[in-house]
C-alpha atoms as a PDB file:
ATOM      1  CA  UNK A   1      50.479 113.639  76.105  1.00  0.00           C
ATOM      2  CA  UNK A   2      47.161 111.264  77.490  1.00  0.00           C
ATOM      3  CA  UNK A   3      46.400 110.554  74.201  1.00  0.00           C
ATOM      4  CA  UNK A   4      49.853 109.609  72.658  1.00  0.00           C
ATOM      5  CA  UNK A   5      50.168 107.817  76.058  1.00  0.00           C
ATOM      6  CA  UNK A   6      46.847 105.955  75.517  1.00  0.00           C
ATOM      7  CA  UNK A   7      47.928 104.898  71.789  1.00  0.00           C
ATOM      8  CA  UNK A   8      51.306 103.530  73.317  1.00  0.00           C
ATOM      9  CA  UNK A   9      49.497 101.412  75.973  1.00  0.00           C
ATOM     10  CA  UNK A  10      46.811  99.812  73.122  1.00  0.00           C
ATOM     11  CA  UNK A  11      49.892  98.989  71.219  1.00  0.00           C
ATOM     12  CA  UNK A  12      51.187  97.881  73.795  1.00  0.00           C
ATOM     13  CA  UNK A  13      48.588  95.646  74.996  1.00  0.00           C
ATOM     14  CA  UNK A  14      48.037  94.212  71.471  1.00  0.00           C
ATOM     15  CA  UNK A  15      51.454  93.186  71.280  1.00  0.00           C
ATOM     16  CA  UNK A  16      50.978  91.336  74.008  1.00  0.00           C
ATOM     17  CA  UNK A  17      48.226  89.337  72.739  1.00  0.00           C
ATOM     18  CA  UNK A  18      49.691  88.833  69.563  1.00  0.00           C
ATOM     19  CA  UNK A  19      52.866  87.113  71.767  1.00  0.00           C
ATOM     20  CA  UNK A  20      50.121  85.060  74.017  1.00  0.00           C
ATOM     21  CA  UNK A  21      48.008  83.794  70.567  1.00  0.00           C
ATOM     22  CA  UNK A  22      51.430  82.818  68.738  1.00  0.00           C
ATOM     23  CA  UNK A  23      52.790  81.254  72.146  1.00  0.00           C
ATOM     24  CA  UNK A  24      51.596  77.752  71.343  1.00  0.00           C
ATOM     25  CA  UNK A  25      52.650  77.481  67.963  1.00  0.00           C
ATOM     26  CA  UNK A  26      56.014  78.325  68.877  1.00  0.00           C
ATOM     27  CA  UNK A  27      57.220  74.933  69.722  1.00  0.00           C
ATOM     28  CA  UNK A  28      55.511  73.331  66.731  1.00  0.00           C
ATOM     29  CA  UNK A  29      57.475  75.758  64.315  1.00  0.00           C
ATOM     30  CA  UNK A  30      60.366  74.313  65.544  1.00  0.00           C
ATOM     31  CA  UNK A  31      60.134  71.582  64.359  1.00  0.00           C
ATOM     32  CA  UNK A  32      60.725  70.149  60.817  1.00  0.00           C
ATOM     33  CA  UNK A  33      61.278  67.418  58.560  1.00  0.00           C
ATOM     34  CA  UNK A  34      65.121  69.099  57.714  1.00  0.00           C
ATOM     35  CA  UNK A  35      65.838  68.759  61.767  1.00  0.00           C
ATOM     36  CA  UNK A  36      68.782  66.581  61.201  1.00  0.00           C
ATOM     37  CA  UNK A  37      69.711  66.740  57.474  1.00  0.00           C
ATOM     38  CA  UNK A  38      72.939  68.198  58.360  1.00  0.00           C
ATOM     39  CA  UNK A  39      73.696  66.696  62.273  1.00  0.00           C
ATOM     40  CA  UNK A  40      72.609  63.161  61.290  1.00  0.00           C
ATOM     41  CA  UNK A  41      71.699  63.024  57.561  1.00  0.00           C
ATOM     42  CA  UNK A  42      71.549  58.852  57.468  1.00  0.00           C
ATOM     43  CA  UNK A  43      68.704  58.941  60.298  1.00  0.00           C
ATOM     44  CA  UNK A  44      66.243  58.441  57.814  1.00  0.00           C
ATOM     45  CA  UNK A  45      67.660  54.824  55.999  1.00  0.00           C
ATOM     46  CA  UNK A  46      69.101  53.690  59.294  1.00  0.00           C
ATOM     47  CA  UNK A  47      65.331  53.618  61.094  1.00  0.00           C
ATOM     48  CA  UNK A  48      63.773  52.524  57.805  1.00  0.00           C
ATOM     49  CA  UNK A  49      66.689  49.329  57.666  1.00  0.00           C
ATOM     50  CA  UNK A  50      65.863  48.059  61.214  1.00  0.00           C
ATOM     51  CA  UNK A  51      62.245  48.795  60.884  1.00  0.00           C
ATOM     52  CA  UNK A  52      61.710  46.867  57.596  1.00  0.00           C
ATOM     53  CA  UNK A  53      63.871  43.889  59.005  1.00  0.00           C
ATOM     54  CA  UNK A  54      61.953  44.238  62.543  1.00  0.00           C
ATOM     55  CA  UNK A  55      58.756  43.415  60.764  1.00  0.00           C
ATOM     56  CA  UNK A  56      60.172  40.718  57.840  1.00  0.00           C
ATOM     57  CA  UNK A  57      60.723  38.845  61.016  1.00  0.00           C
ATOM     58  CA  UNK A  58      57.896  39.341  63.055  1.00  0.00           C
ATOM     59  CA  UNK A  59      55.200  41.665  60.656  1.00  0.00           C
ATOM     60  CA  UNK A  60      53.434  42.161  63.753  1.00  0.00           C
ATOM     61  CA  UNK A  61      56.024  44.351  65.288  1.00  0.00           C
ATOM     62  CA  UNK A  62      54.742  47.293  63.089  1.00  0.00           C
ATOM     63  CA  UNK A  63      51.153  47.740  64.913  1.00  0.00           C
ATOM     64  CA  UNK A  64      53.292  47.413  68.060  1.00  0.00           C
ATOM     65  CA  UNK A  65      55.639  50.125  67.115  1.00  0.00           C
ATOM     66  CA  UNK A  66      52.369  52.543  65.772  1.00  0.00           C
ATOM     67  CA  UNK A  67      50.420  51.628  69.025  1.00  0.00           C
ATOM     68  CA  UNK A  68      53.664  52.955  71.176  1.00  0.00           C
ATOM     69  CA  UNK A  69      53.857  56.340  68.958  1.00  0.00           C
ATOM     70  CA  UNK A  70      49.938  56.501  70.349  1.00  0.00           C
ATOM     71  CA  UNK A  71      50.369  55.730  73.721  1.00  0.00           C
ATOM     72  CA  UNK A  72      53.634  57.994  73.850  1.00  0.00           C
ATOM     73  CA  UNK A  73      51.637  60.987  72.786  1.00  0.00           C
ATOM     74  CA  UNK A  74      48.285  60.797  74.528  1.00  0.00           C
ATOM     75  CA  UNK A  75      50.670  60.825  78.157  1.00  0.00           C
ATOM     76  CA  UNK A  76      52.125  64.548  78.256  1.00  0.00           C
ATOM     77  CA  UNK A  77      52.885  64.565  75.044  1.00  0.00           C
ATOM     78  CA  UNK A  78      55.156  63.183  72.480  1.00  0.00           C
ATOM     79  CA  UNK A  79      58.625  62.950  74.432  1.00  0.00           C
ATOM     80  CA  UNK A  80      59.597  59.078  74.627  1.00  0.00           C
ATOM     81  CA  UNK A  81      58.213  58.790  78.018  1.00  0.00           C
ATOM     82  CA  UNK A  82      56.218  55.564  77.552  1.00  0.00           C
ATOM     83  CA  UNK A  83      60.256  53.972  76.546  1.00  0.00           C
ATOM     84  CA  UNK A  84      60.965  54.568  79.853  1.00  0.00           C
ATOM     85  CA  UNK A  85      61.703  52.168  82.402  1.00  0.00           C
ATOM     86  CA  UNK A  86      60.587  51.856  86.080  1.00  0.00           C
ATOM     87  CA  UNK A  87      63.453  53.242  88.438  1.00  0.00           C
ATOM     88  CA  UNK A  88      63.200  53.196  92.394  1.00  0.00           C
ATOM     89  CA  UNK A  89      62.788  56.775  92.099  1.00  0.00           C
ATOM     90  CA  UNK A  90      59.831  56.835  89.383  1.00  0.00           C
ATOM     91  CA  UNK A  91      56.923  54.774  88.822  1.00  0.00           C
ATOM     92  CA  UNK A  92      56.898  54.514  84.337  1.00  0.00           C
ATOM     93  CA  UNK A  93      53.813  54.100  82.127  1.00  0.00           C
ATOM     94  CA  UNK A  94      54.482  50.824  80.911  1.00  0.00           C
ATOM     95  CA  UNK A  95      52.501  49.102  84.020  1.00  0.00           C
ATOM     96  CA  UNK A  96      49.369  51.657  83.349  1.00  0.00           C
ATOM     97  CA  UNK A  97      45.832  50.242  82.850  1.00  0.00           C
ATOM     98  CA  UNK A  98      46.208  50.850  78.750  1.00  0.00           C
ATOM     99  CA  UNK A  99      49.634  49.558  78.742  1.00  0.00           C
ATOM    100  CA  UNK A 100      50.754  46.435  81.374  1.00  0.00           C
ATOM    101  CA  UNK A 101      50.671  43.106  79.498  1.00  0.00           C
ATOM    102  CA  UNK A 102      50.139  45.004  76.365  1.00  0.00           C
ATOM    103  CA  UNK A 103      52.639  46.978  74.706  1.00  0.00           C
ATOM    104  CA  UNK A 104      55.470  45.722  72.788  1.00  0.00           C
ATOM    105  CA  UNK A 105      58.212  47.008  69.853  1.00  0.00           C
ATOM    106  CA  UNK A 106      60.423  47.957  72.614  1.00  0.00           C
ATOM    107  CA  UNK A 107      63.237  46.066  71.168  1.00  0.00           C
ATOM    108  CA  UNK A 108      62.874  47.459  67.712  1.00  0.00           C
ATOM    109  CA  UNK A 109      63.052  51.035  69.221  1.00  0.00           C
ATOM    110  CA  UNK A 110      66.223  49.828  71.200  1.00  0.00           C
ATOM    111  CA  UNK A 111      67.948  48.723  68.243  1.00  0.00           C
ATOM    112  CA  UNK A 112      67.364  51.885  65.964  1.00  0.00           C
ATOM    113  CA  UNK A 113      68.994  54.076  68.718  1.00  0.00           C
ATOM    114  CA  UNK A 114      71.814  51.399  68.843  1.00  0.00           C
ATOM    115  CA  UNK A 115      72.491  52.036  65.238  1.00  0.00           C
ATOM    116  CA  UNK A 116      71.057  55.731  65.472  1.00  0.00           C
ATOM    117  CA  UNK A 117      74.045  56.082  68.373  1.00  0.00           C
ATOM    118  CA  UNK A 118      76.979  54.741  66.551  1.00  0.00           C
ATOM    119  CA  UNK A 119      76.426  56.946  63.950  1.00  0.00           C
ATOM    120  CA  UNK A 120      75.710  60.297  65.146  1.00  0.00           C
ATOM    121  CA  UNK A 121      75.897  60.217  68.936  1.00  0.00           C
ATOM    122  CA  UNK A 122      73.968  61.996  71.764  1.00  0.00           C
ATOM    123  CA  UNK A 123      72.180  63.816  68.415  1.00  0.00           C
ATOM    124  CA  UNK A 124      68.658  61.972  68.061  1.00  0.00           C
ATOM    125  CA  UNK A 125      66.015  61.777  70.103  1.00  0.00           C
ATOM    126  CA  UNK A 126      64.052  58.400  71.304  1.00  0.00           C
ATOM    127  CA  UNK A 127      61.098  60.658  70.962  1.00  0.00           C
ATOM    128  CA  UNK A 128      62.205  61.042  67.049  1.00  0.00           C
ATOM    129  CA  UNK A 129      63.191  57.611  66.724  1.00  0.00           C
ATOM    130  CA  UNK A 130      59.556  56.522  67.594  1.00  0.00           C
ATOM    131  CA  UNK A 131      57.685  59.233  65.439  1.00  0.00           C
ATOM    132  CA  UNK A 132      60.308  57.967  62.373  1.00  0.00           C
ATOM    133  CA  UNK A 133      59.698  54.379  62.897  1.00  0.00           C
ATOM    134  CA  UNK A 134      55.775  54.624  63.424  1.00  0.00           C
ATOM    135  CA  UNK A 135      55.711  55.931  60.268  1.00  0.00           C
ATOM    136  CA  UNK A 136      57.801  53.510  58.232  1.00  0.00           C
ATOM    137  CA  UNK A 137      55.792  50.668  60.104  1.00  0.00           C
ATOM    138  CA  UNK A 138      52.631  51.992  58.250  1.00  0.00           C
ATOM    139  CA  UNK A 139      54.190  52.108  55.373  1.00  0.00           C
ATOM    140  CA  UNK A 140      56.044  49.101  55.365  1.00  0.00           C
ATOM    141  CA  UNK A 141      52.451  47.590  55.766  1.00  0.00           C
ATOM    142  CA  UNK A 142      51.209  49.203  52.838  1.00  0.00           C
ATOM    143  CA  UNK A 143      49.347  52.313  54.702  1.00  0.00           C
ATOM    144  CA  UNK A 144      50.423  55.859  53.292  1.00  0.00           C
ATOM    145  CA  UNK A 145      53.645  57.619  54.160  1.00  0.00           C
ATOM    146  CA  UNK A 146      54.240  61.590  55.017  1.00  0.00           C
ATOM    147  CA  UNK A 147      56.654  63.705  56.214  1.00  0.00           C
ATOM    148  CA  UNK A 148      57.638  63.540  59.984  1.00  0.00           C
ATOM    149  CA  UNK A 149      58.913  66.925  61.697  1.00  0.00           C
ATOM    150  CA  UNK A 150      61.631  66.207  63.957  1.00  0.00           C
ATOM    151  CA  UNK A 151      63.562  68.409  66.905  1.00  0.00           C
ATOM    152  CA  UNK A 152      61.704  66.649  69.671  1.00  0.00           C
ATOM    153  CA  UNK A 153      63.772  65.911  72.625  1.00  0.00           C
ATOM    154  CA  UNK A 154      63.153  63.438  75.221  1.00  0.00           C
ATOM    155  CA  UNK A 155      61.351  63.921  78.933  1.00  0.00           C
ATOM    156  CA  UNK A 156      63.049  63.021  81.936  1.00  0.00           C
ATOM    157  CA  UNK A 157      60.554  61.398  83.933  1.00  0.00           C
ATOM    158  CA  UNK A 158      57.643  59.689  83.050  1.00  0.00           C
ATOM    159  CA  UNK A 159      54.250  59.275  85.061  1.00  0.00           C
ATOM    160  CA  UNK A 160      52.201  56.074  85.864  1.00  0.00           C
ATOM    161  CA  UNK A 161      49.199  58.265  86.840  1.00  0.00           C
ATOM    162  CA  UNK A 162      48.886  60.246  84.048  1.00  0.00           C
ATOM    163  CA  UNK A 163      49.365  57.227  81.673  1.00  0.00           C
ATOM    164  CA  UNK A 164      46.198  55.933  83.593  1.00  0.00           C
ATOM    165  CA  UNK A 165      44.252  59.277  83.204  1.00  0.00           C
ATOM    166  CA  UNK A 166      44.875  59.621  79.859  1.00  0.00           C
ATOM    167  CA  UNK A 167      44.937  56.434  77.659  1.00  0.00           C
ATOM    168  CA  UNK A 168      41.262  55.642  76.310  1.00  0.00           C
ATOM    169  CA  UNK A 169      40.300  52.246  77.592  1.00  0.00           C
ATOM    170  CA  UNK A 170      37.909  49.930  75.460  1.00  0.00           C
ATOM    171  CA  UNK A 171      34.993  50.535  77.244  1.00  0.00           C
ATOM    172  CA  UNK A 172      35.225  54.302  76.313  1.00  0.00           C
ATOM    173  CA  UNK A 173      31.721  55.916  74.619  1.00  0.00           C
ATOM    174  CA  UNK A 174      31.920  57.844  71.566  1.00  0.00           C
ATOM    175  CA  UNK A 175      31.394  60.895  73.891  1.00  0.00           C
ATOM    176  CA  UNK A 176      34.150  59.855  75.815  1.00  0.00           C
ATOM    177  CA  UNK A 177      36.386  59.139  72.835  1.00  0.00           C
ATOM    178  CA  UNK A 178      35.564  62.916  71.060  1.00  0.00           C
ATOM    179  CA  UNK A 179      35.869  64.446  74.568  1.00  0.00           C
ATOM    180  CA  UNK A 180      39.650  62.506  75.066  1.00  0.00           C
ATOM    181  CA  UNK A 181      40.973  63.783  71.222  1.00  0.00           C
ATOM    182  CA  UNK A 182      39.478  67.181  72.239  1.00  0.00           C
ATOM    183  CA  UNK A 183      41.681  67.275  74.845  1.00  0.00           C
ATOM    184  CA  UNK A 184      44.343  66.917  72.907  1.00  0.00           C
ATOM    185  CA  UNK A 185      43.508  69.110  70.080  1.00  0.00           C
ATOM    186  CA  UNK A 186      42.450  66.536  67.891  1.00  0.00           C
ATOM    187  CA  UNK A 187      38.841  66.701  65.941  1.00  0.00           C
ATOM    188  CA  UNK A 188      36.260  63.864  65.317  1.00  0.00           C
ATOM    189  CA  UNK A 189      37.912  63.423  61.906  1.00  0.00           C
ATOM    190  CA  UNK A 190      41.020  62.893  63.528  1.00  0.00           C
ATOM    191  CA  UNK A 191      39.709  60.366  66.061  1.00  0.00           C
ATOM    192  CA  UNK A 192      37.782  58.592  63.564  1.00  0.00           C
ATOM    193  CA  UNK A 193      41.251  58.429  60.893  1.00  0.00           C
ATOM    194  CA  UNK A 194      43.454  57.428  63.898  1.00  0.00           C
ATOM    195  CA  UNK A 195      41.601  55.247  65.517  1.00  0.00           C
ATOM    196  CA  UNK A 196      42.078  53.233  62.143  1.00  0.00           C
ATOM    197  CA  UNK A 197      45.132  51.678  62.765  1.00  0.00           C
ATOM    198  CA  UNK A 198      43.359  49.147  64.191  1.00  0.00           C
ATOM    199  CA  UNK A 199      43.410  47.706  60.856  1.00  0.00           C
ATOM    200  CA  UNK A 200      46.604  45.954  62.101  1.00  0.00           C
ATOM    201  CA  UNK A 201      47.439  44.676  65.472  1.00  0.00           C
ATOM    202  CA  UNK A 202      45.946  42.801  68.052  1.00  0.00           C
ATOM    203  CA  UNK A 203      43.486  43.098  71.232  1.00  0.00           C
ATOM    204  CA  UNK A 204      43.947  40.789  74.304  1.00  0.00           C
ATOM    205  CA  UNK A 205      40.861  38.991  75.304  1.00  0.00           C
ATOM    206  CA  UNK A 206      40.567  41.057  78.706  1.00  0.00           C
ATOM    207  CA  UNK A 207      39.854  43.942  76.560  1.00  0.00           C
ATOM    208  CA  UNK A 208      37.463  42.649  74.543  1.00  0.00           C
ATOM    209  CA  UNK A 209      35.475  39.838  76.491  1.00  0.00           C
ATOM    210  CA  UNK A 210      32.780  42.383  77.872  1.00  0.00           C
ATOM    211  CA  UNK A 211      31.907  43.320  73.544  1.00  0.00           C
ATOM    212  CA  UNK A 212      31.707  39.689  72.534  1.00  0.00           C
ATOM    213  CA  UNK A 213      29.524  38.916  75.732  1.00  0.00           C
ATOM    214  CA  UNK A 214      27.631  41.747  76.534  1.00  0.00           C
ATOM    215  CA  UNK A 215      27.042  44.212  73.666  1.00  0.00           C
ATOM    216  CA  UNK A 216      24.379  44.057  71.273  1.00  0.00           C
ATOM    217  CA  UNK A 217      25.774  45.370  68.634  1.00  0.00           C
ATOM    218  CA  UNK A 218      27.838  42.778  67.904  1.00  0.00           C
ATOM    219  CA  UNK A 219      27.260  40.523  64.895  1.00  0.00           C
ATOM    220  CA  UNK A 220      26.325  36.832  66.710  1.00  0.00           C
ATOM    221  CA  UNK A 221      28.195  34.526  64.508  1.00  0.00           C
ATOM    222  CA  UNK A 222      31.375  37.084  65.223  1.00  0.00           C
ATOM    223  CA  UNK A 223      31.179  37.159  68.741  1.00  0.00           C
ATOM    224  CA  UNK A 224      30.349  33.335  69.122  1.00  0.00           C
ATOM    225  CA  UNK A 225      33.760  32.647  67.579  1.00  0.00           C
ATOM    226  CA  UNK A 226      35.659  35.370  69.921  1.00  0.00           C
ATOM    227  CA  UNK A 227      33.708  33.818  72.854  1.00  0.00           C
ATOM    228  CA  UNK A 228      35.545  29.900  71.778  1.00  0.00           C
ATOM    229  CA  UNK A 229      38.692  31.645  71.897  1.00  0.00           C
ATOM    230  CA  UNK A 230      37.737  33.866  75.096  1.00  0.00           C
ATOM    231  CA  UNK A 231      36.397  32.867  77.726  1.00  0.00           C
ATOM    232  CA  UNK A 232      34.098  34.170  80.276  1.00  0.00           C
ATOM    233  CA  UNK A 233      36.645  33.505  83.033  1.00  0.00           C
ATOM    234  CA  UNK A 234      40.433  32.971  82.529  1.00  0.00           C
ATOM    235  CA  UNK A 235      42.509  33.507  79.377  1.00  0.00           C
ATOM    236  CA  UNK A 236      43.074  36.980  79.459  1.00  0.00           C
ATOM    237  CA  UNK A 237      46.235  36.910  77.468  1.00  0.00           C
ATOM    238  CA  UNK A 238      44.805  35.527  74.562  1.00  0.00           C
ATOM    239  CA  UNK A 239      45.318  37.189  71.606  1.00  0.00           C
ATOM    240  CA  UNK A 240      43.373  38.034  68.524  1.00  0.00           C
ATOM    241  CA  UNK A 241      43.574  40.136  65.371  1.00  0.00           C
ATOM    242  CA  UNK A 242      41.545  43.554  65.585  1.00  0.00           C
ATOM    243  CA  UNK A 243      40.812  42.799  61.645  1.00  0.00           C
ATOM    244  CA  UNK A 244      40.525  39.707  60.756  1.00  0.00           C
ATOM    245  CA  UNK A 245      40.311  39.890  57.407  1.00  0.00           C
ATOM    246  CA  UNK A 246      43.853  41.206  56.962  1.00  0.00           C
ATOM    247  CA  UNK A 247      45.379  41.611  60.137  1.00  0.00           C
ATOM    248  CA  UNK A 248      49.069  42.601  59.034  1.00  0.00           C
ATOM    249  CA  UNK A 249      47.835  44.647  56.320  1.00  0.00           C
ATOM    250  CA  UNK A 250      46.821  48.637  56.864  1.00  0.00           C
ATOM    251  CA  UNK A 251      44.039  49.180  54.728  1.00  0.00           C
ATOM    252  CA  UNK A 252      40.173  49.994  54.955  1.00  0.00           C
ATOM    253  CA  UNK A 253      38.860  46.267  56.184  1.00  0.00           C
ATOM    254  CA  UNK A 254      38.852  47.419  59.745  1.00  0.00           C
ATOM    255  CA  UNK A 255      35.543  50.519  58.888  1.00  0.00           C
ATOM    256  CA  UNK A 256      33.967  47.494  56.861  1.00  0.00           C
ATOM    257  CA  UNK A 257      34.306  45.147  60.265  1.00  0.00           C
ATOM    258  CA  UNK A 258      32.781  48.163  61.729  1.00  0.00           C
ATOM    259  CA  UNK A 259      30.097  48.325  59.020  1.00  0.00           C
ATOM    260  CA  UNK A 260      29.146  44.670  59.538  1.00  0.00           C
ATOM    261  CA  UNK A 261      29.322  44.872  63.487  1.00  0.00           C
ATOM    262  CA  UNK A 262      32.362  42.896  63.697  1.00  0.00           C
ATOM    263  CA  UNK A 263      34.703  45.057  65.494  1.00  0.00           C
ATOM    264  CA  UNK A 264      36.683  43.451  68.587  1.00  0.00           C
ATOM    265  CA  UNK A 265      36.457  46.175  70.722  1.00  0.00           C
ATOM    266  CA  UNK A 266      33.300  48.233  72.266  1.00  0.00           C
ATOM    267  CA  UNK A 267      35.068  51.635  71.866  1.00  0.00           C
ATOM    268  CA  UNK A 268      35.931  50.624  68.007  1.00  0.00           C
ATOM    269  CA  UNK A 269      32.201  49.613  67.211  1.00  0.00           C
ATOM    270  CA  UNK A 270      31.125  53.119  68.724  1.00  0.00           C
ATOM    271  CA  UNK A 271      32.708  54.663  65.594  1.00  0.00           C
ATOM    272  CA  UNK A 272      29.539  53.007  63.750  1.00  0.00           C
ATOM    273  CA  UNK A 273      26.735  53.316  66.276  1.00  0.00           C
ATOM    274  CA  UNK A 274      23.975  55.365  65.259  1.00  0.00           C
ATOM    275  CA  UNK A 275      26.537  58.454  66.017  1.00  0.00           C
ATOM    276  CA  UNK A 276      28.401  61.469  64.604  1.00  0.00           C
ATOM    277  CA  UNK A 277      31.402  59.658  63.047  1.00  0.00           C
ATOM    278  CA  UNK A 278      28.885  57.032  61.329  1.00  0.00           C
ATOM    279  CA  UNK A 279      29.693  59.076  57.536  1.00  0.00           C
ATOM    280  CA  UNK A 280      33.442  59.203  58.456  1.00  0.00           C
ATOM    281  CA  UNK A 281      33.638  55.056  58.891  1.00  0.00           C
ATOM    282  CA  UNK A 282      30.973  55.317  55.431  1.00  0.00           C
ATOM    283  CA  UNK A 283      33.181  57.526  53.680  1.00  0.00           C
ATOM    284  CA  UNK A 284      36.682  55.462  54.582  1.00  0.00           C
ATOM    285  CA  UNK A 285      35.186  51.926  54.003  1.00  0.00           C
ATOM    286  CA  UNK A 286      34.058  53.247  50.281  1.00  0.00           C
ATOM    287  CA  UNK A 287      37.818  55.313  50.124  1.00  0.00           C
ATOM    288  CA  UNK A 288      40.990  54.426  50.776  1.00  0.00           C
ATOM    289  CA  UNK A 289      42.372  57.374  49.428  1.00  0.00           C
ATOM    290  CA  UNK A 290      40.714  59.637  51.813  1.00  0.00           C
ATOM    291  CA  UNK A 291      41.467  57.360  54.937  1.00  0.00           C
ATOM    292  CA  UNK A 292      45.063  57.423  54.045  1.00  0.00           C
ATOM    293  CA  UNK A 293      45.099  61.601  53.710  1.00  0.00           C
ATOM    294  CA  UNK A 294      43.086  62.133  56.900  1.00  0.00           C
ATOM    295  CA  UNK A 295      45.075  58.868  58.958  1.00  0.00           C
ATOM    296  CA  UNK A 296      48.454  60.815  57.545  1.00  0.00           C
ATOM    297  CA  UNK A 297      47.452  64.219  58.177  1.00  0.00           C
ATOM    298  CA  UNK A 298      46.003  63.414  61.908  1.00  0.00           C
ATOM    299  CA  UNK A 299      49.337  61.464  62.643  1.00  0.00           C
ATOM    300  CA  UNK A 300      50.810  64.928  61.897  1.00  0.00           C
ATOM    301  CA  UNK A 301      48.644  66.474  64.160  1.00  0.00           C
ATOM    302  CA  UNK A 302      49.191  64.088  67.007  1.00  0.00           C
ATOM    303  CA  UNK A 303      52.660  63.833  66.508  1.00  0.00           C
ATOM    304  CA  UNK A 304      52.654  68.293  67.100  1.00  0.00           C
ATOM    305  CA  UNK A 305      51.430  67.115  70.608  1.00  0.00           C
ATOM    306  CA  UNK A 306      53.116  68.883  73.225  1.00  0.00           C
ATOM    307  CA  UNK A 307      56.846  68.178  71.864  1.00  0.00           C
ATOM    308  CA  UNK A 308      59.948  69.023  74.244  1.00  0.00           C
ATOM    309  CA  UNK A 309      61.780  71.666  72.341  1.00  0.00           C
ATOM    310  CA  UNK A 310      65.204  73.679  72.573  1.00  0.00           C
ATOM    311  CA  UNK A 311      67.194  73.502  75.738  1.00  0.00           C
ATOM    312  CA  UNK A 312      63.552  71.294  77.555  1.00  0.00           C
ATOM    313  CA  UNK A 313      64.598  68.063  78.372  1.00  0.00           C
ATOM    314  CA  UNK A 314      67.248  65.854  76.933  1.00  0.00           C
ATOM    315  CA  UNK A 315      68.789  63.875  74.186  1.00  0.00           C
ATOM    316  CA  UNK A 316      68.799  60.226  75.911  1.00  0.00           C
ATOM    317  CA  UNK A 317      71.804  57.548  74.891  1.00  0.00           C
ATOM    318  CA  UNK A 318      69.722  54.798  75.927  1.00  0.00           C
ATOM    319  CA  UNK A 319      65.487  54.995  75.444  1.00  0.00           C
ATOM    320  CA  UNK A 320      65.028  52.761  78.792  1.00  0.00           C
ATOM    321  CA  UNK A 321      66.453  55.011  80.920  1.00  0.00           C
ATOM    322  CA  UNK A 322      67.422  59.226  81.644  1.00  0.00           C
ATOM    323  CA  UNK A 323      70.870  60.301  81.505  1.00  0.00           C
END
């Protein structure tokens, strides 16, 4: 009797693990690219339609809509928080550190639901919405494409604190950059793939005025051009292009920039410093087929952060606000 009651308990017991290891890939495995072929089957055209005339208007709307995907997942996970608005109740993240004076796309997010809305109501998430349409901007820009898994639903709060805790600023290290993707599951590789979207887009001069004035490892000639444009007091809404050389197009110029030590930002040029990800930014400058398999793969991976599944949070009607 001990010993069949000993064998019950370590089967048991295993069991138990096996539940506790699987636990976390439980949400993940529900989701999938088939989410909505039946509940909303026109999803896909209708976000690629406003997307694709969102950008023939204004191309760069598509690094806007990517950069809110980012800044979405990095704060608690990918659930549409960062869409939020600020209420009297709750403080948002669009007024964090990373985000005030900074993020855009709203609009184009807005109008996709709109559409999304009047033809399969209270069905889609925001939080889908902005994985769909970050990945059409990429590929309306000629970056690769993949296949999005969907079933996210959207939070119900959002948090100004840990917006500010979590978004990498530009003064971030390497270290500091590996030890942030860590964090959230993500691997040099992935860091050093994502972090080239930066091939489109732009940087406001507040975020890059200590690199062009203070770093060494800044190409002269490069920074003495930012510094006309920037200066050293004043003008912090100035804009300019993260890659120069082809700022509305998603391709392998930005690792090249880094290459040459002509990368706006101090936490981009510490992808080519001396440091572990100095063969990755070698490797994608010399391939752009294996920059656009690892930069589709790790938007995968990011997008599997943290997702609200099943009966968690809600399916909003509007993206600015909870139900």
């Amino acid at each position: 009797m001990a010993s069949f009651s000993k064998a019950r308990w370590l089967t048991t017991t295993l069991l138990l693990l096996l539940l506790l290891l699987l636990a976390p890939c439980a949400t993940h495995a529900q989701l999938s690219p088939a989410f909505y072929a039946t509940k909303c089957p026109k999803l896909p055209a209708i976000v690629h339609s406003v997307v694709k005339k969102a950008l023939k208007r204004n191309p760069t709307l598509g690094a806007a809509v990517l950069r809110l995907f980012f800044h979405d997942c990095f704060v608690n996970g990918c659930d549409g928080s960062v869409l939020l608005d600020d209420t009297p109740a709750m403080v948002g993240e669009k007024n964090a550190a990373g985000n005030a004076n900074s993020l855009r796309g709203f609009e184009v997010i807005d109008a996709v639901k709109s559409r999304v809305e009047a033809a399969c109501r209270s069905t889609v998430s925001c939080a889908d919405i902005l994985a769909l349409a970050s990945r059409d901007a990429v590929t309306l820009l000629g970056g690769p494409s993949w296949r999005v898994l969907l079933g996210r639903r959207d939070a119900l709060t959002a948090s100004l604190a840990a917006a500010n805790a979590n978004l990498p600023p530009p003064s971030d290290s390497l270290d500091s950059l590996r030890a942030r993707f860590a964090g959230k599951g993500l691997s040099l590789r992935d860091l050093t793939a994502l972090s080239g979207a930066h091939t489109v887009g732009t940087a406001r001069c507040a975020n890059f005025r200590p690199h062009v004035y203070n770093d060494a490892d800044v190409d002269p000639g490069y920074a003495a051009f930012r510094r006309q444009i920037c200066p050293r007091v004043g003008g912090d809404a100035r804009r300019l292009p993260l890659d120069a050389t082809s700022p509305n197009r998603f391709d392998v110029s930005y690792y090249r920039d880094l290459m040459a030590r002509r990368s706006l930002l101090h936490s981009d040029q510490e992808l080519f410093n001396g440091g572990a990800a100095d063969g990755l930014v070698r490797l994608y400058s010399a391939n752009g087929q294996a920059f656009r398999m690892d930069f589709a793969a790790a938007m995968v991976k990011m997008g599997n952060i943290s997702p609200l599944t099943g009966a968690a949070g809600e399916i909003r009607t509007n993206c600015r606000r909870a139900n």
